[in-house]
Protein backbone atom coordinates (compact mmCIF):
# COMPACT_ATOMS: atom_id res chain seq x y z
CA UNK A 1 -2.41 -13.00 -28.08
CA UNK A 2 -2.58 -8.87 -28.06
CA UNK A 3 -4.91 -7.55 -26.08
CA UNK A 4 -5.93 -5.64 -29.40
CA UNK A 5 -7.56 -8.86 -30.39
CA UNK A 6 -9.14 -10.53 -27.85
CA UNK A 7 -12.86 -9.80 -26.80
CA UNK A 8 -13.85 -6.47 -25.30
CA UNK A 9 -16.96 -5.61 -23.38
CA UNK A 10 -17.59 -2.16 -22.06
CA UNK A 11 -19.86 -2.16 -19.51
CA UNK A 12 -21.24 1.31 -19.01
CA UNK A 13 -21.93 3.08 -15.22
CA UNK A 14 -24.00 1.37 -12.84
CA UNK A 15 -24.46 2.27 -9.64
CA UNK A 16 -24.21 -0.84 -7.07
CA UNK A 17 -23.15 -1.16 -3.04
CA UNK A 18 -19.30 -1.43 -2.69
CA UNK A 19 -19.26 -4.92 -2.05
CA UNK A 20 -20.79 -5.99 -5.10
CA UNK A 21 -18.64 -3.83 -7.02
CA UNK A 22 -15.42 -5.52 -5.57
CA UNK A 23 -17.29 -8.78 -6.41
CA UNK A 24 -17.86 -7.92 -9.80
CA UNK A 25 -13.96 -7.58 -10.20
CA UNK A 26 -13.38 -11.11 -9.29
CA UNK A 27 -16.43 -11.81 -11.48
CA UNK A 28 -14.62 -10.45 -14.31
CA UNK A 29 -11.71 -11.91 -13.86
CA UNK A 30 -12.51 -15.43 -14.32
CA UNK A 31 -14.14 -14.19 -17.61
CA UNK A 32 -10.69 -12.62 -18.80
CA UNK A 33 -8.94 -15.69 -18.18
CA UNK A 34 -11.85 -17.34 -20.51
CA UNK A 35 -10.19 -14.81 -23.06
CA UNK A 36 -13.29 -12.38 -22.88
CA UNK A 37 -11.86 -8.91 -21.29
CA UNK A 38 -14.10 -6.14 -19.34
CA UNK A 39 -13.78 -2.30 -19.20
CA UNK A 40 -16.40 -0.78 -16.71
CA UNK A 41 -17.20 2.54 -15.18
CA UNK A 42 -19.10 2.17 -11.98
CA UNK A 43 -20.42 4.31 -9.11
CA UNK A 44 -20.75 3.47 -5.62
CA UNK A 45 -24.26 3.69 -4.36
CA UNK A 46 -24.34 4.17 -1.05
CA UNK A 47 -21.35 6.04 -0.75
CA UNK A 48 -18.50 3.87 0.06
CA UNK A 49 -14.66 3.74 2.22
CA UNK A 50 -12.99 1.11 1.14
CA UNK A 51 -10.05 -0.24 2.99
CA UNK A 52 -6.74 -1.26 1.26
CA UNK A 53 -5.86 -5.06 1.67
CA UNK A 54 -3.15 -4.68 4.89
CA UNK A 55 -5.25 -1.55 6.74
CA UNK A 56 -5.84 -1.76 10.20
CA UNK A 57 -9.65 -1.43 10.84
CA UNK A 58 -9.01 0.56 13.82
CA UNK A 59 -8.27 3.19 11.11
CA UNK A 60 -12.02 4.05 10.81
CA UNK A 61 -14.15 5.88 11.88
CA UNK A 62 -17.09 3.56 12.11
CA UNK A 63 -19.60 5.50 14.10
CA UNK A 64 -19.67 8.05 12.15
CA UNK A 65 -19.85 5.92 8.68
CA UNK A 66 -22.91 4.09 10.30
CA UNK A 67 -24.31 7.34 10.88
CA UNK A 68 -23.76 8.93 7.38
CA UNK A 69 -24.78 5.91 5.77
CA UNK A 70 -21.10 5.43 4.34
CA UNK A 71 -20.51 1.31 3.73
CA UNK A 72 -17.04 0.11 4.78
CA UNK A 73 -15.68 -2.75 2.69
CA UNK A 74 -11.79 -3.90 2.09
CA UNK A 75 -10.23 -3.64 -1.41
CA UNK A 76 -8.21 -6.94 -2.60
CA UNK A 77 -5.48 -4.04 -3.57
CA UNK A 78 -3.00 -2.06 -1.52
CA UNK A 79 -2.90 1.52 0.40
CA UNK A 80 -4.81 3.21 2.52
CA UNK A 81 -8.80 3.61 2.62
CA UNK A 82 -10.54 5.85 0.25
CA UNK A 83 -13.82 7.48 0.75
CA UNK A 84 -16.11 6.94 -2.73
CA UNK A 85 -18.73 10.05 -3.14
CA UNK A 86 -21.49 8.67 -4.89
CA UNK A 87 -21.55 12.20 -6.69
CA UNK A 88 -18.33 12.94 -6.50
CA UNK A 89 -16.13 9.79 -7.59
CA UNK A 90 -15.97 8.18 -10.65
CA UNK A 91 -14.44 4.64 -10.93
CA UNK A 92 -13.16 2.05 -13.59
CA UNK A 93 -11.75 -1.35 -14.15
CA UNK A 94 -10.15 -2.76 -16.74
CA UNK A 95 -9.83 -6.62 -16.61
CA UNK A 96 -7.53 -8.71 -19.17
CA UNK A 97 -5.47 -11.83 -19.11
CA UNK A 98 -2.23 -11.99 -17.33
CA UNK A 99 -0.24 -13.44 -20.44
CA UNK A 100 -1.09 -10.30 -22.80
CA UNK A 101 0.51 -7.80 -20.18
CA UNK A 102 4.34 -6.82 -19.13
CA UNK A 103 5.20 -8.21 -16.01
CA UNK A 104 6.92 -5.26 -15.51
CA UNK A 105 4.22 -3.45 -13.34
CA UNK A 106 4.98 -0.14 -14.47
CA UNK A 107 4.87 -1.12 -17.85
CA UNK A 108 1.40 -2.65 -16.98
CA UNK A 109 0.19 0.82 -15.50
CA UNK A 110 1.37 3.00 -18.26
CA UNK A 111 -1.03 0.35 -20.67
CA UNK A 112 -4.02 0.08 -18.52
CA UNK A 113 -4.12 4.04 -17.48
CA UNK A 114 -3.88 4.55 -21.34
CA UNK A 115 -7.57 5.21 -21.77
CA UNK A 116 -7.92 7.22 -18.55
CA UNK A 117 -5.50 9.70 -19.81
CA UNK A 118 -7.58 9.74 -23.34
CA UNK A 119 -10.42 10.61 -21.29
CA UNK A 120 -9.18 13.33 -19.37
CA UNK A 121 -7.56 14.52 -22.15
CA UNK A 122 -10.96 14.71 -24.23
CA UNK A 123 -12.48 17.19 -21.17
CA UNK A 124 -9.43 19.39 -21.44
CA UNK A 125 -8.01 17.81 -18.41
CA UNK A 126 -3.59 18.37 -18.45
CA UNK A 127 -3.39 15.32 -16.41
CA UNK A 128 -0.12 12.63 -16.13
CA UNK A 129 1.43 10.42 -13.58
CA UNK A 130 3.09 12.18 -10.76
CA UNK A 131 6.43 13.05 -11.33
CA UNK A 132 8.11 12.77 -8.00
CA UNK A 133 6.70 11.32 -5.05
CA UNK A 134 5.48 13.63 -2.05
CA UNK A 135 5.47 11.99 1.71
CA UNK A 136 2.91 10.77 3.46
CA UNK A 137 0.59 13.09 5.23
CA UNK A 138 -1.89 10.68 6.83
CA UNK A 139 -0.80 6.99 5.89
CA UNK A 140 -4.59 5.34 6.95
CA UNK A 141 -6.16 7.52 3.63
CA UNK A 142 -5.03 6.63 -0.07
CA UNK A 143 -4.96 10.33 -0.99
CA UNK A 144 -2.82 11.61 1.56
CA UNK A 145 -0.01 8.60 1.42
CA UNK A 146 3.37 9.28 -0.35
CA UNK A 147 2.19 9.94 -4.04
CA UNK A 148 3.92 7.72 -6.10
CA UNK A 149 4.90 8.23 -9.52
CA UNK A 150 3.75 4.35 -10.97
CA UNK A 151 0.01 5.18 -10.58
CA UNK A 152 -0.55 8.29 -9.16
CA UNK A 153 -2.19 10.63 -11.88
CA UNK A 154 -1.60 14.29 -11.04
CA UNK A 155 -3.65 17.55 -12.92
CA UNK A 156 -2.22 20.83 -11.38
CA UNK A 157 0.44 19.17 -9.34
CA UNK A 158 -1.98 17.62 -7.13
CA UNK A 159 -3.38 14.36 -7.00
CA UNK A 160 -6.97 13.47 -9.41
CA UNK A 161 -6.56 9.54 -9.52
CA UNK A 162 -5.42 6.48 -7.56
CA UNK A 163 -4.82 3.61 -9.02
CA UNK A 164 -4.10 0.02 -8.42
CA UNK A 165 -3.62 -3.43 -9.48
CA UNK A 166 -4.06 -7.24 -8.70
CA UNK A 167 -3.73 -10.05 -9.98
CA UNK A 168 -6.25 -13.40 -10.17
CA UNK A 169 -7.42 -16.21 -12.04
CA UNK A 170 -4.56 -15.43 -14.16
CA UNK A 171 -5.57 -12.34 -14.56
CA UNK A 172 -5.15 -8.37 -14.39
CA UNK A 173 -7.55 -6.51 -12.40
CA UNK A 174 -6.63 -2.63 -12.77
CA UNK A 175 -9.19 -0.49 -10.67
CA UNK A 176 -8.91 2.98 -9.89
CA UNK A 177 -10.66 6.26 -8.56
CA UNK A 178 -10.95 10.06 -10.34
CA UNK A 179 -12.35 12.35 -7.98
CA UNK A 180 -14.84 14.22 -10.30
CA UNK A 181 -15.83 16.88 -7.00
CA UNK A 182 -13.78 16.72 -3.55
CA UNK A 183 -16.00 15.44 -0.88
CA UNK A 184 -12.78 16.51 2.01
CA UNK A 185 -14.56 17.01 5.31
CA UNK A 186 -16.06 13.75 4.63
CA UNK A 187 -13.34 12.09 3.27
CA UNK A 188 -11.31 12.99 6.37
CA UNK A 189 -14.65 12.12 8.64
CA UNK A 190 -14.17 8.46 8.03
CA UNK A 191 -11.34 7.90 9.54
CA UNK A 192 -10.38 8.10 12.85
CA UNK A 193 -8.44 10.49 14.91
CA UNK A 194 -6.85 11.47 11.27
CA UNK A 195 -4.02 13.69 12.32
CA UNK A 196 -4.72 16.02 8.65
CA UNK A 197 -6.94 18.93 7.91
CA UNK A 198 -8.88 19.90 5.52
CA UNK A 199 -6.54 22.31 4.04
CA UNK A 200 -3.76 19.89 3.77
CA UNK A 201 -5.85 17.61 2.03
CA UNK A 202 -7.02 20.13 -0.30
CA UNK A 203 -3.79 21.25 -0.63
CA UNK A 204 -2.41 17.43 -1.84
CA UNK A 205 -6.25 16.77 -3.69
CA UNK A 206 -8.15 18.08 -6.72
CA UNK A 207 -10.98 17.15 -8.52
CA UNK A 208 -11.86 17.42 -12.20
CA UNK A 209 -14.70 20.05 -11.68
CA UNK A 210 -11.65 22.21 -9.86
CA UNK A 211 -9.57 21.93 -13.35
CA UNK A 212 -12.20 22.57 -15.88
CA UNK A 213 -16.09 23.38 -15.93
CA UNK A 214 -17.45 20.05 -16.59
CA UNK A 215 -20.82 17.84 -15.76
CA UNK A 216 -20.25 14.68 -14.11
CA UNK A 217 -21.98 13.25 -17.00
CA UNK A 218 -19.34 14.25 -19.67
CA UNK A 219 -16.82 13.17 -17.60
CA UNK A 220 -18.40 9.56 -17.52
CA UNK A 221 -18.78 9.81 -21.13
CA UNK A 222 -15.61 10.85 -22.41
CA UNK A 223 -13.94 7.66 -19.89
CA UNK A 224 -16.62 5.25 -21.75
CA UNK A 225 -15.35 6.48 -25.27
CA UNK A 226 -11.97 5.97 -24.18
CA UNK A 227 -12.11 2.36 -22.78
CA UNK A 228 -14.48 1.52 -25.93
CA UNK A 229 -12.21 2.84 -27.92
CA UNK A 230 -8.93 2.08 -26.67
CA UNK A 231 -9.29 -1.56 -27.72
CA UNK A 232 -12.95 -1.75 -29.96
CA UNK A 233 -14.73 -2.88 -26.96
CA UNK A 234 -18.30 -3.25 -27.77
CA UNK A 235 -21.67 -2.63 -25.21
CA UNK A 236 -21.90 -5.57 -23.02
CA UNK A 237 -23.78 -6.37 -20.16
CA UNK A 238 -23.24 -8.68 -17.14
CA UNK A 239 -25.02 -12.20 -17.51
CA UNK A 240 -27.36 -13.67 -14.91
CA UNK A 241 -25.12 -15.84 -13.91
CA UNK A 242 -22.41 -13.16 -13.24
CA UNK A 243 -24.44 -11.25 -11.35
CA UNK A 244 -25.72 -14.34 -9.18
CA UNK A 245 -21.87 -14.97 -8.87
CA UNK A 246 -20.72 -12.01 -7.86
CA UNK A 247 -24.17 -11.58 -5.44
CA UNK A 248 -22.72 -14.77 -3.48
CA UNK A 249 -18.96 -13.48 -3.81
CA UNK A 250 -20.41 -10.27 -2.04
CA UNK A 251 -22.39 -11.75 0.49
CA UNK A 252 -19.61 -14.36 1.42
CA UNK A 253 -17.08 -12.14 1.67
CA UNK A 254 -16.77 -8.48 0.67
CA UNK A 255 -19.92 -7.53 3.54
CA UNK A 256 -18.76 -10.42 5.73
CA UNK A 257 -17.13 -8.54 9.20
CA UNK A 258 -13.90 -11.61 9.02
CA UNK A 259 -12.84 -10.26 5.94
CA UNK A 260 -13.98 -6.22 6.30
CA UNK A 261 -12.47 -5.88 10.12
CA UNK A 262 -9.46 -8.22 9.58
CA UNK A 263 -6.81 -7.50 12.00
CA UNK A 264 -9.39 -6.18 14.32
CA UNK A 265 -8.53 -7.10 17.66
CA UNK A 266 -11.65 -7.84 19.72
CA UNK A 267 -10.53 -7.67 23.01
CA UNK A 268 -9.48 -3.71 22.46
């Protein structure tokens, strides 16, 4: 079946902690491999760093994030950690079955980013994926590893949106990250020691509100008329027993210190 035709929900922003949000991709993913596929927008509320899968905890700064109020949590995808504003990030995920995508991951990216480019187009946004890749300026943060031309969106020659994929229940979970307003000293704050500055960073980084004269709000609503449009997706909501689901997956696991520290030697 084409993903034209299955089932499409669009489940506008809502602002949740960071663990629920990574719950509520697993959540959806059993529901795309019951053939009923979920585009959402999301915010993180408190402001969030979440780690990629293989990062070393000792990466953070967690002093400081308990201080600030940031929540640390560990993404089931790759790279390094990225720090979500609760102003100034906007985030999406796009969940379908395995068996209506490539397996060609490119192939898969160029699909699933389809919408995102619609959107940024709509806001007068020149945006596309990087390409060539720059090296690594601080490995530990997302933003400022090698950009990489398979899912690396670039406006300006710098870097608006990371994006990544995995795969579960058989099914795709595509998540990713446009940085509506550049948050850098405290992006670079959570992590520690981080051998970058600020200007670097802003000099590899940019933001939507740096490319064109936008509200936050019109940037969330041109990316929800994109992903409801991109495949007829219709206004959908979570059901209770979703959100109880994805309340236990949370609890069990995305706030749980075994699987946010893992790696974390205690005797250092």
């Amino acid at each position: 079946m084409a993903l034209v035709d299955r089932e499409w929900r669009l489940i506008r922003e809502e602002a949740r902690d960071g663990p629920l949000q990574m719950a509520l991709d697993e959540v959806a993913a059993r529901a795309a491999a019951e053939g009923v596929c979920t585009a959402r927008v999301y915010r993180w509320e408190p402001s969030t760093l979440s780690l990629g899968y293989h990062q070393n905890p000792r990466t953070v700064d967690w002093e400081f994030c308990e201080r600030e109020g940031i929540t640390v949590t560990r993404r089931p995808t790759g790279g390094g950690g990225i720090y979500h504003d609760s102003w100034g990030d906007i985030s999406y995920s796009v969940v379908a079955p395995a068996a209506d995508l490539p397996g060609d991951l490119l192939d898969s990216y160029e699909i699933l980013c389809g919408p995102l480019f619609d959107a940024l187009d709509g806001i007068g946004v020149d945006a596309a994926f990087a390409g060539t890749e720059r090296p690594a300026i601080h490995e530990p943060a997302c933003y400022l590893r090698a950009v990489h031309p398979a899912h690396d969106v670039v406006a300006g020659g710098k870097k608006l949106s990371g994006n990544a994929q995995y795969r579960q229940r058989d099914a795709v979970v595509q998540h990713g990250s446009l940085t509506f307003e550049r948050r850098t000293e405290r992006h670079l704050a959570c992590f520690a020691g981080p051998d970058a500055t600020a200007e670097a960073f802003d000099d590899r980084v940019t933001s939507v509100r740096e490319q064109v004269d936008v509200t936050r709000e019109t940037v969330v609503e041109s990316l929800e008329s994109a992903l409801a449009e991109w495949r007829g997706a219709h206004d959908g909501k979570w059901g209770a027993d979703e959100l109880d689901a994805a309340r236990e997956l949370a609890d069990a696991k995305y706030r749980s210190e075994e699987w946010t520290r893992e790696g974390e030697d205690p005797t250092d």
